[in-house]
C-alpha atoms as a PDB file:
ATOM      1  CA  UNK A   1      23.730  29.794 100.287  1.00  0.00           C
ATOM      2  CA  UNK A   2      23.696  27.796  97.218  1.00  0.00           C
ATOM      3  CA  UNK A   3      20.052  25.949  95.605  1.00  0.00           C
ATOM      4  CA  UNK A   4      20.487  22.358  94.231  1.00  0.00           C
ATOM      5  CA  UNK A   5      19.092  19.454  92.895  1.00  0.00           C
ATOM      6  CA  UNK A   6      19.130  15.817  95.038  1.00  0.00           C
ATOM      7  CA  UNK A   7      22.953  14.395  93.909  1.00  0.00           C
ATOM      8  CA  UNK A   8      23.644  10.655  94.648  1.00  0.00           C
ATOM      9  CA  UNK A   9      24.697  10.597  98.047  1.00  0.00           C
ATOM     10  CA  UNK A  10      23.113  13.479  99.641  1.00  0.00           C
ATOM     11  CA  UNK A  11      20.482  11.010 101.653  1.00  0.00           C
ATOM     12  CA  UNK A  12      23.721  10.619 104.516  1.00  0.00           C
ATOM     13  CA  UNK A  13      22.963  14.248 105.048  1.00  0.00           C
ATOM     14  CA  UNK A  14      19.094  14.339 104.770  1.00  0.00           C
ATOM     15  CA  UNK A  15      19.000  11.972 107.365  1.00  0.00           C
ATOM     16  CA  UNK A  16      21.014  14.050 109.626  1.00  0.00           C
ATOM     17  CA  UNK A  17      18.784  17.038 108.871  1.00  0.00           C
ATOM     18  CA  UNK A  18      15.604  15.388 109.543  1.00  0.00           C
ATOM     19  CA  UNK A  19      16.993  13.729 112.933  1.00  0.00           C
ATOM     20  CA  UNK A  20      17.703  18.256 114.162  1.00  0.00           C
ATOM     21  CA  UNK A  21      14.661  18.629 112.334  1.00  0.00           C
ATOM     22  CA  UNK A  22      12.083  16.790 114.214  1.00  0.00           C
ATOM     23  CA  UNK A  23      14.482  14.733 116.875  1.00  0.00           C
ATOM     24  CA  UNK A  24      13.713  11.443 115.053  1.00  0.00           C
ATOM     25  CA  UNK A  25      15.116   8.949 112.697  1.00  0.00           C
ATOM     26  CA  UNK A  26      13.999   8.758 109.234  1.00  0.00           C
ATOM     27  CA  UNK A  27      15.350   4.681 108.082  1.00  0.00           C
ATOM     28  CA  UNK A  28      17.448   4.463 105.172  1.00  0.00           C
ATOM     29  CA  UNK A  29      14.826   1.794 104.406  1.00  0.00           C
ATOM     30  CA  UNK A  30      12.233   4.349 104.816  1.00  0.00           C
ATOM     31  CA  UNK A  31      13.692   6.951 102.625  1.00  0.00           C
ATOM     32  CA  UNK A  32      14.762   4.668  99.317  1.00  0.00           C
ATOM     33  CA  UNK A  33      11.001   2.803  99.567  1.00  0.00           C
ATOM     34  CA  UNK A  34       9.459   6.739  99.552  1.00  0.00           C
ATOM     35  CA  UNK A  35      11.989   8.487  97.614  1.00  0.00           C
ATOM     36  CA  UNK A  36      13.994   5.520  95.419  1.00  0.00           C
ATOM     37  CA  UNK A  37      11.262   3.380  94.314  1.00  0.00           C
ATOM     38  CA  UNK A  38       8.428   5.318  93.494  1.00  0.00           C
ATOM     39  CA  UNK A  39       6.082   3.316  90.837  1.00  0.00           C
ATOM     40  CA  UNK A  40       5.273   6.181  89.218  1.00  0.00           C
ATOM     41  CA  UNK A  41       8.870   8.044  87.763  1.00  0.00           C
ATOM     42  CA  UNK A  42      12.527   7.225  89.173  1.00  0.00           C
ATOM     43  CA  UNK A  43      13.223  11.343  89.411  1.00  0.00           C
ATOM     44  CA  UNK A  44      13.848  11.995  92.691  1.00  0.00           C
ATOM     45  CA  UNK A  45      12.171  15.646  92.772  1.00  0.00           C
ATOM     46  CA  UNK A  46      14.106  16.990  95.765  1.00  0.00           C
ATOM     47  CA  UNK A  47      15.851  20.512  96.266  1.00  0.00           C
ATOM     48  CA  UNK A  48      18.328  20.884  98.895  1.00  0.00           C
ATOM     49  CA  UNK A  49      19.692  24.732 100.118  1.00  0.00           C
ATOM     50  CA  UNK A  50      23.688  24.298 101.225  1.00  0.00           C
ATOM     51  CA  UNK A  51      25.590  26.649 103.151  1.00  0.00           C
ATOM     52  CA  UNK A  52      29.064  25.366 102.064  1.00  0.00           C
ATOM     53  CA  UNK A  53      29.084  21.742 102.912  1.00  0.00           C
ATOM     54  CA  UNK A  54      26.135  21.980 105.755  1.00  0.00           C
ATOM     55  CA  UNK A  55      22.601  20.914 104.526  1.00  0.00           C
ATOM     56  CA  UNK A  56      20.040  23.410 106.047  1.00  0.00           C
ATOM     57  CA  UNK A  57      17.429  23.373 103.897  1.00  0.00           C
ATOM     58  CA  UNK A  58      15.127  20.250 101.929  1.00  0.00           C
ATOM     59  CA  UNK A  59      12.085  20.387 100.179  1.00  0.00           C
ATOM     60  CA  UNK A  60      10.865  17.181  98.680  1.00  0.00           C
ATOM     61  CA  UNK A  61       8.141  15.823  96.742  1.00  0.00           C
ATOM     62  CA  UNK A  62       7.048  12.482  95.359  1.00  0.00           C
ATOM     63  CA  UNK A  63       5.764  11.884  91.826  1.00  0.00           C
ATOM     64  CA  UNK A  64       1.624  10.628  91.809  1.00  0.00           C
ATOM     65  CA  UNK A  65       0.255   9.910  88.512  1.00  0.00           C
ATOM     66  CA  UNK A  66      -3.334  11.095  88.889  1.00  0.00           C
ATOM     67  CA  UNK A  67      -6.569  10.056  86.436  1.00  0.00           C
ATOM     68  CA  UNK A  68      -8.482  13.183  86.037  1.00  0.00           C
ATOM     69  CA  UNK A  69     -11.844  11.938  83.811  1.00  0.00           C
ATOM     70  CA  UNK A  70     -10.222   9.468  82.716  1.00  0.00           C
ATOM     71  CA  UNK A  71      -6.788  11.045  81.428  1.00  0.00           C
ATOM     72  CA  UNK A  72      -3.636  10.018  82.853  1.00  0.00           C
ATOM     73  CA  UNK A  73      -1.237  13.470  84.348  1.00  0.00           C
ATOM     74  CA  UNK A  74       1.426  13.550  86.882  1.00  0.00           C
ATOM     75  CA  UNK A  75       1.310  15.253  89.708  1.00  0.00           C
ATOM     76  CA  UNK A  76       3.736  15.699  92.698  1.00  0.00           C
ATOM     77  CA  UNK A  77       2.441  15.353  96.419  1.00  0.00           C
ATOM     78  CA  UNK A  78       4.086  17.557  98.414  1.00  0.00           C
ATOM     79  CA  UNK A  79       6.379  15.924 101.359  1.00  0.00           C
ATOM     80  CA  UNK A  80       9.475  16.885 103.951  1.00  0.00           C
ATOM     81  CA  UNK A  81       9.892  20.178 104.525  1.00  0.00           C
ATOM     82  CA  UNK A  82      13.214  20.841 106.720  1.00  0.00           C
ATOM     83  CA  UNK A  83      15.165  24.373 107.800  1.00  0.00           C
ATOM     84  CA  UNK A  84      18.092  23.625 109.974  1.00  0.00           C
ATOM     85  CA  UNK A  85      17.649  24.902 113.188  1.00  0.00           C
ATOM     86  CA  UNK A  86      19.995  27.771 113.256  1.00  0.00           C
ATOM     87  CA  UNK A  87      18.709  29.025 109.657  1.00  0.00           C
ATOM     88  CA  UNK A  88      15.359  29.617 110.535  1.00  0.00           C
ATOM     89  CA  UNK A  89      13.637  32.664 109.360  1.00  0.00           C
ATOM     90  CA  UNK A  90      15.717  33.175 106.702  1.00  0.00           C
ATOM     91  CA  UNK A  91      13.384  32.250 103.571  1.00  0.00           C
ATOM     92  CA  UNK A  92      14.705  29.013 103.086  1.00  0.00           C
ATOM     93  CA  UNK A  93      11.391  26.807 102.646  1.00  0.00           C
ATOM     94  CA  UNK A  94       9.738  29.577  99.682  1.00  0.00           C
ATOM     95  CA  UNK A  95      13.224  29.500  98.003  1.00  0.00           C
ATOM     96  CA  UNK A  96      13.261  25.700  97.855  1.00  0.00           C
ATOM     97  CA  UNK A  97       9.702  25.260  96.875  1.00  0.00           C
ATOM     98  CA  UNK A  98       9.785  27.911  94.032  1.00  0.00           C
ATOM     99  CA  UNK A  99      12.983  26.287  92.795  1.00  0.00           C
ATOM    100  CA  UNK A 100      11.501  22.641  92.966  1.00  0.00           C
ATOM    101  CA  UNK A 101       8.119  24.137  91.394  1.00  0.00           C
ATOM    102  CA  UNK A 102      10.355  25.204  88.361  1.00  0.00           C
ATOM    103  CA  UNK A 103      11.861  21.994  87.966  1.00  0.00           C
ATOM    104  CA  UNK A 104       8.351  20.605  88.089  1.00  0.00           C
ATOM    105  CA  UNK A 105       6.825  22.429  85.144  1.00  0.00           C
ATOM    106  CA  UNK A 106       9.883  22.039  83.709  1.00  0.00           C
ATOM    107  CA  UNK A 107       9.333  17.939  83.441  1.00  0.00           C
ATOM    108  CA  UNK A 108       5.211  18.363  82.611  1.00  0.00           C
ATOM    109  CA  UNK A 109       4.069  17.396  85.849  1.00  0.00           C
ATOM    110  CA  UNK A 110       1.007  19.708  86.446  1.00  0.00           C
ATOM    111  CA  UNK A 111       0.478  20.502  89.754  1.00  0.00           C
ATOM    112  CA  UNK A 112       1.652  19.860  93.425  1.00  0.00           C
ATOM    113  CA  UNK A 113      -0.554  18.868  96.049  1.00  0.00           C
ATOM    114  CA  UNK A 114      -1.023  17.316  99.582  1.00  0.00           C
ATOM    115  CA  UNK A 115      -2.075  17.737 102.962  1.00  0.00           C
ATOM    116  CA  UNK A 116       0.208  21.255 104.886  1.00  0.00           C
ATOM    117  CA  UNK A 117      -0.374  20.774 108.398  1.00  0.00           C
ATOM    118  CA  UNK A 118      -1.653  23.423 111.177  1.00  0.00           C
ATOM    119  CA  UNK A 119       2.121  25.176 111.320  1.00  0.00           C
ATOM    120  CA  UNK A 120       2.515  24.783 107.629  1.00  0.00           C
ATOM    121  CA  UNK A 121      -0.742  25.843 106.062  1.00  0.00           C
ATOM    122  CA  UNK A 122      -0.393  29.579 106.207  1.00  0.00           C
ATOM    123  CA  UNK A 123       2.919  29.504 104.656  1.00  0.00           C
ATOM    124  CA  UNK A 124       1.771  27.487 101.588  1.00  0.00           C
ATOM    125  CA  UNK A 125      -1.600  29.519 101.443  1.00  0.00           C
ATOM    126  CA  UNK A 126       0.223  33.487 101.924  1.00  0.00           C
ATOM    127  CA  UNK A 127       3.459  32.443 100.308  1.00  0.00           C
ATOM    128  CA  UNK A 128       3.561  29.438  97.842  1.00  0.00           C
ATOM    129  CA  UNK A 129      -0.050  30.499  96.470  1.00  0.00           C
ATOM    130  CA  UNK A 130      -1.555  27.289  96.998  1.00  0.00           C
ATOM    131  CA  UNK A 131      -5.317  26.969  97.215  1.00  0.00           C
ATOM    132  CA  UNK A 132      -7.510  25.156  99.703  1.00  0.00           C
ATOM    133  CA  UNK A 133      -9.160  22.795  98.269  1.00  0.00           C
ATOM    134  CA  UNK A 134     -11.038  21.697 101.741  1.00  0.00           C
ATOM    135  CA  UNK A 135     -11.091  20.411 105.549  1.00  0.00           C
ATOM    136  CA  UNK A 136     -11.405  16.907 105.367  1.00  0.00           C
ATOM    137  CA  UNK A 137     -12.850  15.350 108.724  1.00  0.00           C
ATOM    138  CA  UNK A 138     -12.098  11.814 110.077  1.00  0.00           C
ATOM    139  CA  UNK A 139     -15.364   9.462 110.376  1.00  0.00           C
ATOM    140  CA  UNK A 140     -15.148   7.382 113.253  1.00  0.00           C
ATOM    141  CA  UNK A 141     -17.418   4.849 114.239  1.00  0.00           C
ATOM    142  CA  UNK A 142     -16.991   3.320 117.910  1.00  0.00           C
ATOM    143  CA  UNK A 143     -17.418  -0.746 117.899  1.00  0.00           C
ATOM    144  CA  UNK A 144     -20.779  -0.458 120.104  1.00  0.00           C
ATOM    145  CA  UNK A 145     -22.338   1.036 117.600  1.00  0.00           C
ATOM    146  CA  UNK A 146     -21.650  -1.576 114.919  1.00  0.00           C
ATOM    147  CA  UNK A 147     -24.377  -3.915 113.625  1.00  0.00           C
ATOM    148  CA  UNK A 148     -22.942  -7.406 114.833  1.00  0.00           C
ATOM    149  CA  UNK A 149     -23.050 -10.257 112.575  1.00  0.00           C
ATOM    150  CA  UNK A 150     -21.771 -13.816 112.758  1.00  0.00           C
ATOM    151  CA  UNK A 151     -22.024 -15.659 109.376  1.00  0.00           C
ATOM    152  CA  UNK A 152     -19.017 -13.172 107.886  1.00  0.00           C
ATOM    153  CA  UNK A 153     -16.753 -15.172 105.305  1.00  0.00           C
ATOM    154  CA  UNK A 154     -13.343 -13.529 103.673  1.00  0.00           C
ATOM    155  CA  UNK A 155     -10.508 -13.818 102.363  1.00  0.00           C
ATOM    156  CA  UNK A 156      -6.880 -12.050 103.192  1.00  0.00           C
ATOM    157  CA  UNK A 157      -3.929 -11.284 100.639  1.00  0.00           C
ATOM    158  CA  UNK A 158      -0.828 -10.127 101.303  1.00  0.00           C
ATOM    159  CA  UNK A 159      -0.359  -8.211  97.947  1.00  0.00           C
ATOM    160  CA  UNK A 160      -2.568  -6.969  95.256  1.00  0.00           C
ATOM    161  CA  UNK A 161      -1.616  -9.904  92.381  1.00  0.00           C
ATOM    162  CA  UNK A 162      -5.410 -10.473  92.670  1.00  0.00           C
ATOM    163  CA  UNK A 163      -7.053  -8.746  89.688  1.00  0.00           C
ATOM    164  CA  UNK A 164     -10.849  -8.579  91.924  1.00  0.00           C
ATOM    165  CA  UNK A 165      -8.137  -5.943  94.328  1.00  0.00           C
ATOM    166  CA  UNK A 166      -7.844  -3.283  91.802  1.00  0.00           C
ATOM    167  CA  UNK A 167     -11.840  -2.460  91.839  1.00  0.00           C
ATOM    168  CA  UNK A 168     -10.119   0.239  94.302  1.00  0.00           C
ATOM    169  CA  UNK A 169      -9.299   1.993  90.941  1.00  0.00           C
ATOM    170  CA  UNK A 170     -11.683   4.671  89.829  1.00  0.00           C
ATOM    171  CA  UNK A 171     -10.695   6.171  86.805  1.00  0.00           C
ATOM    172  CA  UNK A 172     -13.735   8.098  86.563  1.00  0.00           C
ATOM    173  CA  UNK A 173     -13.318  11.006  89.195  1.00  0.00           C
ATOM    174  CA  UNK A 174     -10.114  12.899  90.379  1.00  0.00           C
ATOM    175  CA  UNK A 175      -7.762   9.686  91.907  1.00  0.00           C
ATOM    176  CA  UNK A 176      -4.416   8.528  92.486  1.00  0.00           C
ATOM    177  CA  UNK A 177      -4.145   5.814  89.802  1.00  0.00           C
ATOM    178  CA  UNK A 178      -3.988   2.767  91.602  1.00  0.00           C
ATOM    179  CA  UNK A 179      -2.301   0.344  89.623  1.00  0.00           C
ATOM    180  CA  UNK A 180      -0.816  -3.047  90.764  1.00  0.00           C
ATOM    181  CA  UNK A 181       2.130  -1.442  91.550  1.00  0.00           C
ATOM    182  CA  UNK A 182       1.575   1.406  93.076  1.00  0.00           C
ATOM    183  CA  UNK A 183      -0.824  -0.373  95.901  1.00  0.00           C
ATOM    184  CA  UNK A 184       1.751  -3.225  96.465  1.00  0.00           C
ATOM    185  CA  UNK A 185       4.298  -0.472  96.899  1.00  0.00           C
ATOM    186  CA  UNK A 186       2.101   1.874  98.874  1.00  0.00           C
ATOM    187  CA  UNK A 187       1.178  -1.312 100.915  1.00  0.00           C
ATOM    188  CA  UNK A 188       2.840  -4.277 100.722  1.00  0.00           C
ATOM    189  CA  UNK A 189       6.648  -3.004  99.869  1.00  0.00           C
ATOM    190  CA  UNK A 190       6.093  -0.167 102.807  1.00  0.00           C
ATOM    191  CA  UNK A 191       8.439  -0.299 105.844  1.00  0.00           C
ATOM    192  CA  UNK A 192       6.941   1.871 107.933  1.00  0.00           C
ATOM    193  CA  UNK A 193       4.032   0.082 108.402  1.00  0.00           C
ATOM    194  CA  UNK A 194       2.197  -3.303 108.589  1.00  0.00           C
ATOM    195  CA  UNK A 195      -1.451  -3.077 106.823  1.00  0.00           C
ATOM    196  CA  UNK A 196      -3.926  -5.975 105.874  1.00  0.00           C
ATOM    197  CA  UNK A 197      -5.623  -6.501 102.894  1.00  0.00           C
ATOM    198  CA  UNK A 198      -9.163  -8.366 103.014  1.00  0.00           C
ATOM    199  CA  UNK A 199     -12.105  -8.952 100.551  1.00  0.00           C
ATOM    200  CA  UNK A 200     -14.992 -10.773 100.172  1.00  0.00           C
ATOM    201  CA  UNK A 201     -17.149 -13.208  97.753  1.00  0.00           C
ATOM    202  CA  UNK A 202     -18.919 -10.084  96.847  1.00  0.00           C
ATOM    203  CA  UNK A 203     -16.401  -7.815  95.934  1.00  0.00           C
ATOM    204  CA  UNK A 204     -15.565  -5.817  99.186  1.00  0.00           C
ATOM    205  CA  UNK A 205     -12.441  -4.814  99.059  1.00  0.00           C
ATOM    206  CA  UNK A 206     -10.550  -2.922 102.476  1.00  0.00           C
ATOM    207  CA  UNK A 207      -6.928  -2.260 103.264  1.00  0.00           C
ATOM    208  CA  UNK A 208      -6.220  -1.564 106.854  1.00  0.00           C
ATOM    209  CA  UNK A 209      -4.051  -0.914 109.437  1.00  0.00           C
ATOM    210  CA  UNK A 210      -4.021  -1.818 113.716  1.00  0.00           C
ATOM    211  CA  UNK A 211      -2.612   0.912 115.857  1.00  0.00           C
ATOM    212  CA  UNK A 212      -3.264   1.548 119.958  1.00  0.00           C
ATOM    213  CA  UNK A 213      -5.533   3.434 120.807  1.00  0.00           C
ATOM    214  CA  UNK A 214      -5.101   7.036 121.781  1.00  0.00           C
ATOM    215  CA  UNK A 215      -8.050   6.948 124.496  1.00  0.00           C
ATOM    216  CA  UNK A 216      -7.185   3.513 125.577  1.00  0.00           C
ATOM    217  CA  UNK A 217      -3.593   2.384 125.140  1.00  0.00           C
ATOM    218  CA  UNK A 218      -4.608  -1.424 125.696  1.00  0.00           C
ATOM    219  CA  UNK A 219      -6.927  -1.414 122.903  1.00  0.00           C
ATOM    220  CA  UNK A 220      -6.871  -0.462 119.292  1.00  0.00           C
ATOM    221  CA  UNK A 221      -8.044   1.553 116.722  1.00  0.00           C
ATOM    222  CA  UNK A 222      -8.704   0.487 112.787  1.00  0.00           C
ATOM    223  CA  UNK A 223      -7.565   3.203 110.057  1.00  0.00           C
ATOM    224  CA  UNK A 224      -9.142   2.069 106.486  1.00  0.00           C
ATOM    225  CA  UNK A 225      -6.448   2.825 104.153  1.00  0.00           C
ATOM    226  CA  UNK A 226      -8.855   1.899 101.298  1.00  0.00           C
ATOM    227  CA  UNK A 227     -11.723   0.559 101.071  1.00  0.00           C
ATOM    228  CA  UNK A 228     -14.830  -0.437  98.441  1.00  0.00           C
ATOM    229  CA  UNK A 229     -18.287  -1.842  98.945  1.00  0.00           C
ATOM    230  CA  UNK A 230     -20.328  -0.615  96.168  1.00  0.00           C
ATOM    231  CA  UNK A 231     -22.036   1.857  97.903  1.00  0.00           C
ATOM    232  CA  UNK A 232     -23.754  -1.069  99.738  1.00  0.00           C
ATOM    233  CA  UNK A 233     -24.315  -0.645 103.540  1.00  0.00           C
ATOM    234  CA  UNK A 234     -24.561  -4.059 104.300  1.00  0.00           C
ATOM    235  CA  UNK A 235     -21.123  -4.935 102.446  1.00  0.00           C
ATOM    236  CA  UNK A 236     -19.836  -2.425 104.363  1.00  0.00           C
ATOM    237  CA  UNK A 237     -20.595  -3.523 107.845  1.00  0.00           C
ATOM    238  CA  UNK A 238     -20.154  -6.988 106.304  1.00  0.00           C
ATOM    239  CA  UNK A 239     -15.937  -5.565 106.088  1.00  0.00           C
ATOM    240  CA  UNK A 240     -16.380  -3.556 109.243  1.00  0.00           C
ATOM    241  CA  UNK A 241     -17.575  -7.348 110.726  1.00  0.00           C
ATOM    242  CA  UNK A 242     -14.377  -9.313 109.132  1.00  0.00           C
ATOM    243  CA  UNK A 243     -12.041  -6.696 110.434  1.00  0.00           C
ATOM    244  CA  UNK A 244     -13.703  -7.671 113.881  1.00  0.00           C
ATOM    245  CA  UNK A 245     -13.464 -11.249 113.521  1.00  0.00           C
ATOM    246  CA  UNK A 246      -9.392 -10.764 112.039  1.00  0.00           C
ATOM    247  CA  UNK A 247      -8.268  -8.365 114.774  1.00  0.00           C
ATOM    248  CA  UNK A 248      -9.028  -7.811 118.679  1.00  0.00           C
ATOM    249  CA  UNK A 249      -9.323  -5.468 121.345  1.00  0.00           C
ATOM    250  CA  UNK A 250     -10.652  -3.047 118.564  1.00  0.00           C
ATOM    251  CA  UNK A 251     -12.741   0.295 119.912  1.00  0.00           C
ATOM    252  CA  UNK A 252     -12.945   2.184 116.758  1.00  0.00           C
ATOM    253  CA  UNK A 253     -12.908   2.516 113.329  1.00  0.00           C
ATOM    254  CA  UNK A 254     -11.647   5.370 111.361  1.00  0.00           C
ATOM    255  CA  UNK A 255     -11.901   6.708 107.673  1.00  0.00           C
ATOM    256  CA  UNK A 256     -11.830   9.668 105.251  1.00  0.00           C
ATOM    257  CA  UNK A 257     -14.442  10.346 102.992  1.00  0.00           C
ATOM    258  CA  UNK A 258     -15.614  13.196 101.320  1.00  0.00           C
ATOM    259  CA  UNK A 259     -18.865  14.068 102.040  1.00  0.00           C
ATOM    260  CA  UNK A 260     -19.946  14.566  98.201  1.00  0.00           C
ATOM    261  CA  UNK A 261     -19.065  10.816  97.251  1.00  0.00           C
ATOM    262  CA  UNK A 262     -21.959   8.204  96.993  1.00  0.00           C
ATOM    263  CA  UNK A 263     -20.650   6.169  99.747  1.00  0.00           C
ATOM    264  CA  UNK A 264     -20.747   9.179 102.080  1.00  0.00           C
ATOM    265  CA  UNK A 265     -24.448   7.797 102.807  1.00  0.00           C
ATOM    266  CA  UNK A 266     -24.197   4.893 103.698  1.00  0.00           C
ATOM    267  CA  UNK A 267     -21.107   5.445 106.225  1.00  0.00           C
ATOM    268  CA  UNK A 268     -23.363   7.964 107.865  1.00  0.00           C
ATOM    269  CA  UNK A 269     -26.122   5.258 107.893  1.00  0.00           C
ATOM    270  CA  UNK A 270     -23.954   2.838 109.137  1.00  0.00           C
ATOM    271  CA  UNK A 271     -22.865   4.963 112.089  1.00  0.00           C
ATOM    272  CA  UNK A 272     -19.479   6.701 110.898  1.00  0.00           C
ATOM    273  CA  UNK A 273     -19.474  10.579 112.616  1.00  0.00           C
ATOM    274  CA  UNK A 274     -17.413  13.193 111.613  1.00  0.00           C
ATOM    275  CA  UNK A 275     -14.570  13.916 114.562  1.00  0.00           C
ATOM    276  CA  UNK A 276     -11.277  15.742 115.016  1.00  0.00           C
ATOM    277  CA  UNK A 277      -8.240  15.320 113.573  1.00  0.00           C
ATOM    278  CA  UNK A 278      -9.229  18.113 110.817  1.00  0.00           C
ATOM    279  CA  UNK A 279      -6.808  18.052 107.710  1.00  0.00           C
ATOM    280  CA  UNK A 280      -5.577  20.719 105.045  1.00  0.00           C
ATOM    281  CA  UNK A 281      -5.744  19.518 100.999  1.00  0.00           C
ATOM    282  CA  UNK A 282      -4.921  21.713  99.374  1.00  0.00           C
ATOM    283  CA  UNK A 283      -2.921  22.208  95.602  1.00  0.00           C
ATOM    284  CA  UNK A 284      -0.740  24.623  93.545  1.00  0.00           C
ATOM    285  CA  UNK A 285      -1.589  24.081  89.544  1.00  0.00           C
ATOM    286  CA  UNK A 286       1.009  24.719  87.474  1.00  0.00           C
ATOM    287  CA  UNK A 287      -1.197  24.998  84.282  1.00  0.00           C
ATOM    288  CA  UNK A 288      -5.017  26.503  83.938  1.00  0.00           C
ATOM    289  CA  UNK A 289      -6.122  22.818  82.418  1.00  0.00           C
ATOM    290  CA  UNK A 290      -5.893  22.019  85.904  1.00  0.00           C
ATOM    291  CA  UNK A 291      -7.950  24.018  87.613  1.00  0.00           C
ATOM    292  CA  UNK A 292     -10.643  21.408  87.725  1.00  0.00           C
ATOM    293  CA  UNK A 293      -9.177  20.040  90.674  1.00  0.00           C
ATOM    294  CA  UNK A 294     -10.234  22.778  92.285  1.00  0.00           C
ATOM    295  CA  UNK A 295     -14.058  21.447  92.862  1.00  0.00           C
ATOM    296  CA  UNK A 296     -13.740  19.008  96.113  1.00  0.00           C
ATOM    297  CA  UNK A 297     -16.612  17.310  94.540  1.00  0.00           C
ATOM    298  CA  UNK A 298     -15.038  15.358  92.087  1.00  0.00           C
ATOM    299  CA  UNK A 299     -11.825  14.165  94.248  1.00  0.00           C
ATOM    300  CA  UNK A 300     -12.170  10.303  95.593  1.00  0.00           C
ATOM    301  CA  UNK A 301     -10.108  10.346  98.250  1.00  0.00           C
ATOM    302  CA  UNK A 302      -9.219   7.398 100.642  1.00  0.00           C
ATOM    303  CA  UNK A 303      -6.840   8.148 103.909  1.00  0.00           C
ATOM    304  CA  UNK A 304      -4.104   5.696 101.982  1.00  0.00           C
ATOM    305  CA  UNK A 305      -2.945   9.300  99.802  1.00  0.00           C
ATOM    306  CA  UNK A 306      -1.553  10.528 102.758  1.00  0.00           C
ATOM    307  CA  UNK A 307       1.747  10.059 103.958  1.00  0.00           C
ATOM    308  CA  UNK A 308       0.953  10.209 107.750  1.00  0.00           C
ATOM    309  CA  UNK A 309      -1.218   6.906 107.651  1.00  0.00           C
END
């Protein structure tokens, strides 16, 4: 079996892999918006294991250019792991990833990161020597329980032109940089899914997105993608409110946020509990200058740096 780098071309047989993989399509669409035209570098960090001309292995991850205190680094979240079927057990996935890893420090990106899921995690942890960084909870908070009010004004956009939409930025703490073009890519220019963009007079910013309900499969469910209210708890359920009066048939609102950020607080005042699903983040530095991203405390994460939403 023979390691290589992504050639031109090889997405026909990715495609095919991923459909044994997990007995779904992956869209060519879908693969050039994730893989093709990433904002933040053209490489297209992907390591492929061939036996002859058959594709049984992929490993693939997608460049993030993080600010950490206010300095700019790259980073790579990990992605789409893939054994074929009848090469399983074999070592494939810790051959990949210590190739890719290589390749990595190789271009000055300085660490990998991301989100291994329940069949994943021990692998990364025992034999990629990642580190858990934390469990991150969802925060739901069920409609009922929402302060109702009536005299809620906003706006929508339907891409982040608007300079007032990058106050999701925050340069100051361990975050994706969110630049015009990455959140019109991440948002706008994504084919996977549809998400909505509102703010307010004030400065309240959310992105969202609808989906049905998994207690209730006539109503539906809110995930924030993003979101900023100044810490306020009335601009919050002032967004929670304008969501309402956008969208219907809505049971539930759900979120990530770390429990040592600010606006922790005022979710829990405003009603938000912590619920299942749990998630992995976790990260692999590549250099010791990183290893401040090992205190959960400083990260500002929003549910929008995960692929899955």
């Amino acid at each position: 079996m023979e390691i290589r780098p992504y050639r031109e071309g090889d997405e026909q047989q990715i495609l095919k892999l991923f459909k044994l993989s997990f007995g779904k399509e992956m869209t060519i669409e879908y693969w050039n918006w994730r893989f093709a035209n990433n904002p933040f570098s053209n490489d297209k960090q992907i390591h492929l294991m061939w036996e002859g001309d058959l594709l049984v292995g992929h490993y693939a991850v997608s460049p993030t250019e993080f600010c950490i205190e206010n300095e700019k680094v790259m980073g790579a979240l990990s992605m789409t792991t893939m054994t074929h079927p009848e090469f399983a057990g074999k070592g494939i996935f810790s051959a990949l990833a210590e190739s890719l890893y290589a390749q990595l420090r190789k271009s000055d990106y300085g660490f990998v990161w991301g989100f291994p899921n329940p069949n994943s995690h021990y692998g990364f942890i025992k034999n990629l020597a990642w580190k858990d960084l934390g469990i991150l909870p969802m925060l739901s908070l069920h409609v009922s329980a929402l302060q109702s009010l009536n005299d809620v004004e906003y706006k929508l956009r339907t891409d982040f032109d608007d300079p007032m939409l990058l106050m999701l930025q925050d340069p100051s703490s361990i975050a994706l940089n969110k630049t015009k073009s990455y959140l019109n890519w991440r948002y706008t220019d994504n084919p996977f899914a549809h998400y909505k963009i509102i703010y307010t007079a004030s400065g309240s910013i959310v992105v969202y997105k609808k989906i049905v309900s998994f207690q209730d499969s006539s109503k539906f469910e809110i995930d924030i993608l993003e979101i900023n209210f100044s810490s306020d708890v009335q601009q919050l359920i002032r967004l929670l409110n304008a969501i309402l009066k956008e969208e219907h048939h809505i049971i539930k609102f759900n979120v990530w946020c770390s429990l040592y950020r600010k606006e922790y607080l005022q979710m829990d005042k405003a009603g938000f509990k912590m619920t299942l699903p749990l998630t992995y983040l976790g990260f692999r530095s590549f250099d010791s200058a990183f290893d401040v991203m090992e205190d959960l405390r400083r990260w500002n994460l929003s549910m929008g740096y995960s692929d899955v939403f």
